[in-house]
N, C-alpha and C. Protein backbone atom coordinates (compact mmCIF):
# COMPACT_ATOMS: atom_id res chain seq x y z
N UNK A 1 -16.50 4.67 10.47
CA UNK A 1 -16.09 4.02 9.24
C UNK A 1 -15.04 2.95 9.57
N UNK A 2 -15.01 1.96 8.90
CA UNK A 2 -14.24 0.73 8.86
C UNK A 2 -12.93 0.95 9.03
N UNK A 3 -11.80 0.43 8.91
CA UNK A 3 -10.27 0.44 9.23
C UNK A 3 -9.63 -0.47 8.21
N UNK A 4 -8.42 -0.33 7.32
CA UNK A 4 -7.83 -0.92 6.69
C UNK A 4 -6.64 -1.39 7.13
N UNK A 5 -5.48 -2.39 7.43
CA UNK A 5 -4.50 -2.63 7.61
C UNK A 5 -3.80 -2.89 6.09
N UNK A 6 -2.60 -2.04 5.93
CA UNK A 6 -2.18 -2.47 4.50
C UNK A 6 -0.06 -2.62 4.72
N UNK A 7 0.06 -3.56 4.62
CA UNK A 7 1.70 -4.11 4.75
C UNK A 7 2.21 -4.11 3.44
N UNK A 8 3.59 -3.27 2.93
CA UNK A 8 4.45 -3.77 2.34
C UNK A 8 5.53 -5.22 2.13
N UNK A 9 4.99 -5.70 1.38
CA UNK A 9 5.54 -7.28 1.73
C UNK A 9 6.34 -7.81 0.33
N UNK A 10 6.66 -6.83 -0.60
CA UNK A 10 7.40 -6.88 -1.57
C UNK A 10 8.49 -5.51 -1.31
N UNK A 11 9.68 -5.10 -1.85
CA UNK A 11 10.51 -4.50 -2.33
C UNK A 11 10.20 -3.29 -2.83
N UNK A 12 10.05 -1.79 -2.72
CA UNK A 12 10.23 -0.94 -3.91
C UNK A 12 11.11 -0.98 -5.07
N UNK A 13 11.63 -1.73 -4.67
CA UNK A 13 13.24 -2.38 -5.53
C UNK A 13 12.78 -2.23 -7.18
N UNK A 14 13.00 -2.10 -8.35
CA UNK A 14 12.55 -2.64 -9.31
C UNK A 14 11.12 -2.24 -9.98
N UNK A 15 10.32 -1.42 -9.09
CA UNK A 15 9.34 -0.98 -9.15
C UNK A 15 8.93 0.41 -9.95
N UNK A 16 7.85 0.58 -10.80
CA UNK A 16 8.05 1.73 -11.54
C UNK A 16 7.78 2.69 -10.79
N UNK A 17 8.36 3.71 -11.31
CA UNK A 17 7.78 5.56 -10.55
C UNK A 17 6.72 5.52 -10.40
N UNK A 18 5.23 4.91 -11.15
CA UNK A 18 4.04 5.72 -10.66
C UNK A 18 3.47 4.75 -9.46
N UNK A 19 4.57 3.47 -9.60
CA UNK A 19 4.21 2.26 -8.19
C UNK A 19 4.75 2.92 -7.52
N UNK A 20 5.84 3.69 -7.34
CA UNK A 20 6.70 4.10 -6.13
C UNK A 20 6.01 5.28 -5.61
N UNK A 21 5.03 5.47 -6.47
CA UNK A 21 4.17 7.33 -6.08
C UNK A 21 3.09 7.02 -5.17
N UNK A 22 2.38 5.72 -5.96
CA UNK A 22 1.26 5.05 -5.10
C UNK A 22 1.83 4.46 -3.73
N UNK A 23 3.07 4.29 -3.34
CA UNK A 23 3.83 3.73 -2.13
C UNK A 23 4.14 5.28 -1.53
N UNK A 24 4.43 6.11 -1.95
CA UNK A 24 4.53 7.34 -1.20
C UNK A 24 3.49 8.04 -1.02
N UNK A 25 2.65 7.29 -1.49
CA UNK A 25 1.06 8.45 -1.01
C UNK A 25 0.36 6.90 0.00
N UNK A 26 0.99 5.95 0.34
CA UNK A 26 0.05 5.29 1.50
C UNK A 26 1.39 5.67 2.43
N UNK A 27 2.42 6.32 2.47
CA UNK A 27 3.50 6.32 3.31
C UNK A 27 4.21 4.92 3.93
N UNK A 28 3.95 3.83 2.67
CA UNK A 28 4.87 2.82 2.94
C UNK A 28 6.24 3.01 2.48
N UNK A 29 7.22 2.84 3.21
CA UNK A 29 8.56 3.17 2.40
C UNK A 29 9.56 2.01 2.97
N UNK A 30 8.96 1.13 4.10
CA UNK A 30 10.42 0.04 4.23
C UNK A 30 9.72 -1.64 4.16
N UNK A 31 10.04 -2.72 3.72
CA UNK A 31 9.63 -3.78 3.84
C UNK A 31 8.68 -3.92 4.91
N UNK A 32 7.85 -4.82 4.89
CA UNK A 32 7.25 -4.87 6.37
C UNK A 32 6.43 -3.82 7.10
N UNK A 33 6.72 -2.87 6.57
CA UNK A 33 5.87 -1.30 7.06
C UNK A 33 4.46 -1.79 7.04
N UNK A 34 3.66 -1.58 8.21
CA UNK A 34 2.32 -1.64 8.19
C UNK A 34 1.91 -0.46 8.73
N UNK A 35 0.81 0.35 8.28
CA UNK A 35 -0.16 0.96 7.91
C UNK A 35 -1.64 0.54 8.38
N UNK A 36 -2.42 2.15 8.75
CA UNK A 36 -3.69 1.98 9.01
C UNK A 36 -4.22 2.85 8.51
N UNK A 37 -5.73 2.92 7.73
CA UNK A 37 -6.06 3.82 6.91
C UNK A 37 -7.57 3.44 7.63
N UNK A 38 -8.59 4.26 6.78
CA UNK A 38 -10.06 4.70 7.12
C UNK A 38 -10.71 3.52 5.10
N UNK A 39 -11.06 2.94 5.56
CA UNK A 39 -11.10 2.12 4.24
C UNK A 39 -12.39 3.13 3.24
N UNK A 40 -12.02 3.81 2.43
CA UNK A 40 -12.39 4.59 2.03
C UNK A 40 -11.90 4.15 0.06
N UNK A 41 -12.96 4.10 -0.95
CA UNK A 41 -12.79 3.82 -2.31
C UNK A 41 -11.24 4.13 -2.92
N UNK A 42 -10.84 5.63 -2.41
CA UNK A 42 -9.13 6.01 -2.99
C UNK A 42 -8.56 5.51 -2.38
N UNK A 43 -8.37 4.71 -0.96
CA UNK A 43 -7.06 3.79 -0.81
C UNK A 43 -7.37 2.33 -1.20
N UNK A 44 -8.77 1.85 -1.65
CA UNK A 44 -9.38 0.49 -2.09
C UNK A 44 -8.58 0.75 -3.64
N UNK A 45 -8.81 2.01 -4.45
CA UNK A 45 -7.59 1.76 -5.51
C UNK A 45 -6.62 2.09 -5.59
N UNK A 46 -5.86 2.27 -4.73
CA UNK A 46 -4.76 2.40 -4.66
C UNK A 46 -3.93 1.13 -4.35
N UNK A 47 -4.64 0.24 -3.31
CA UNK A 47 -4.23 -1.10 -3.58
C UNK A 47 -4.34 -2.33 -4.39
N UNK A 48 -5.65 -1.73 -5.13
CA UNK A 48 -6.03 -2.62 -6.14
C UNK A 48 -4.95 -2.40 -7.57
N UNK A 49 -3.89 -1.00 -7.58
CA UNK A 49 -3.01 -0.97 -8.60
C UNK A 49 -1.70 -1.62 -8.42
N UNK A 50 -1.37 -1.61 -7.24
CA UNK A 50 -0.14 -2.28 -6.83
C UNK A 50 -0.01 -3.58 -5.96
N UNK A 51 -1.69 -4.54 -6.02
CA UNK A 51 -1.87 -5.76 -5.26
C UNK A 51 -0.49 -6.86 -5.21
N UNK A 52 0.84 -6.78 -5.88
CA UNK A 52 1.87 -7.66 -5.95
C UNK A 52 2.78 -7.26 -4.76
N UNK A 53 2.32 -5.95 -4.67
CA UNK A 53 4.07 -5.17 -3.71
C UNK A 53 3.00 -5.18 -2.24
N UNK A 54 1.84 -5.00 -1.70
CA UNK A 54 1.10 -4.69 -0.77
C UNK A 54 0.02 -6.01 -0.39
N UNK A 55 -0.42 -5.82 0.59
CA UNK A 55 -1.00 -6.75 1.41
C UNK A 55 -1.92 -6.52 2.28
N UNK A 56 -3.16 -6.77 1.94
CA UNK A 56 -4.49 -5.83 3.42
C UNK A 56 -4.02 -7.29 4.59
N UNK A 57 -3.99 -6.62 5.45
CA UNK A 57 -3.49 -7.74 7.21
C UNK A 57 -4.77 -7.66 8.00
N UNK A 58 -5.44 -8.82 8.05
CA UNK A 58 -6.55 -8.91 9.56
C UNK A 58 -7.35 -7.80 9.19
């Protein structure tokens, strides 16, 4: 199965609880944090809810 790269490139700063829940369930927690996942439909929406704070890389 395919591979996702997903970067925090906004702030949790300012962000609501259920954005900050969706950031603690991809285990992004500092600026810049990049991430690798199995590109699978539940992390395709999981970034499709918070596309302002996150970023798919390469």
């Amino acid at each position: 199965m395919a591979e996702i790269t997903v970067k925090l490139v906004r702030s949790r700063i300012g962000s609501s609880p259920a954005q900050r829940k969706l950031l603690d369930s991809l285990g992004l927690k500092r600026r810049e944090q990049v991430k690798t996942f199995q590109d699978t439909p539940a992390i395709r929406g999981i970034i499709a809810k918070i596309p302002h704070l996150v970023a798919i890389v390469g």
